[in-house]
Protein backbone atom coordinates (compact mmCIF):
# COMPACT_ATOMS: atom_id res chain seq x y z
CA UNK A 1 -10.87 153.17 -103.36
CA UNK A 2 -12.55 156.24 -103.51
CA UNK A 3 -10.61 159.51 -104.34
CA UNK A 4 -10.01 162.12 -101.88
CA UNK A 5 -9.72 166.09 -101.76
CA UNK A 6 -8.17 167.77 -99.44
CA UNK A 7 -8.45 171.43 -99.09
CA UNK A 8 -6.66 174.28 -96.87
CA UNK A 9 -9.00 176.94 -95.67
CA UNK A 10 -8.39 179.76 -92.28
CA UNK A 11 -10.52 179.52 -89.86
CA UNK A 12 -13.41 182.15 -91.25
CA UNK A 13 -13.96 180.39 -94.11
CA UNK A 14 -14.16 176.88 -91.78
CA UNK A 15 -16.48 178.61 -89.74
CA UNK A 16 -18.78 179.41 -93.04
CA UNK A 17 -18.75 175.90 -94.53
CA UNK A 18 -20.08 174.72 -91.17
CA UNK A 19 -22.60 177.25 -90.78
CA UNK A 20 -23.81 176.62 -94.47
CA UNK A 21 -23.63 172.67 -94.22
CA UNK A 22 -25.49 173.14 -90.59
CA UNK A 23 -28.75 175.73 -92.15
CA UNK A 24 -28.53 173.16 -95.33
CA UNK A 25 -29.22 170.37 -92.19
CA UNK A 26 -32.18 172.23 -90.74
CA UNK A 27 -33.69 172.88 -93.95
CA UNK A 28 -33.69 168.83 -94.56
CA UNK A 29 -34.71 168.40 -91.52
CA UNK A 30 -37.58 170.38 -91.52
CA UNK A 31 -38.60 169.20 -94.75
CA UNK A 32 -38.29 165.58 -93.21
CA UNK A 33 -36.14 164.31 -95.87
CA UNK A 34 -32.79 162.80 -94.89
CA UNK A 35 -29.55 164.33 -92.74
CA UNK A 36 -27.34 161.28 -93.55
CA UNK A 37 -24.78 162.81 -96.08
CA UNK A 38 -25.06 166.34 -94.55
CA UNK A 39 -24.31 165.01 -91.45
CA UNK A 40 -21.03 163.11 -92.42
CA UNK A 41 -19.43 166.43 -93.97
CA UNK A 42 -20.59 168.74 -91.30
CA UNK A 43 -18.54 166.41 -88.78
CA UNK A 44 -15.81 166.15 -90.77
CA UNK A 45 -15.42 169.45 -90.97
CA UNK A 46 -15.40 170.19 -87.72
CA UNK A 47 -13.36 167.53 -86.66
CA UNK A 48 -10.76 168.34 -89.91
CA UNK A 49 -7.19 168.73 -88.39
CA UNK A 50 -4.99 172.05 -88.57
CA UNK A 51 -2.01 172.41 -89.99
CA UNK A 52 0.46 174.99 -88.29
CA UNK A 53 2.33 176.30 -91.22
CA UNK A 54 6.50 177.21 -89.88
CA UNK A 55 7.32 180.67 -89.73
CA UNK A 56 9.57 180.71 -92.80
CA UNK A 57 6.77 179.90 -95.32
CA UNK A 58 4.44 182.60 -93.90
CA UNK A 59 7.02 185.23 -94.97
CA UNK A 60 7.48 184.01 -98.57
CA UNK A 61 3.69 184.93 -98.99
């Protein structure tokens, strides 16, 4: 089985992977070359679940 990584990120810096991964798309795509793995990590991103963090661990930080 394949390892995984999961990582935490707000929503600016979700909002940045997805632009990136979607100008890294176009740029494929105009060069005609293939979207396959771009595409899989773009949609996961968007898709990737939140996590509400409880009140009492946003005032230890």
């Amino acid at each position: 089985m394949e390892e995984k990584r999961v990582i935490e990120v707000d929503e600016y810096q979700q909002r940045l992977i997805i632009n990136s991964l979607n100008d890294k798309r176009n740029e494929l795509v105009e060069q005609e070359r293939p979207t396959d793995f771009v595409d899989e990590v773009l949609l996961l991103t968007i898709d990737a679940p939140t996590r509400r963090h409880k009140k009492r661990e946003e005032k230890e930080r």
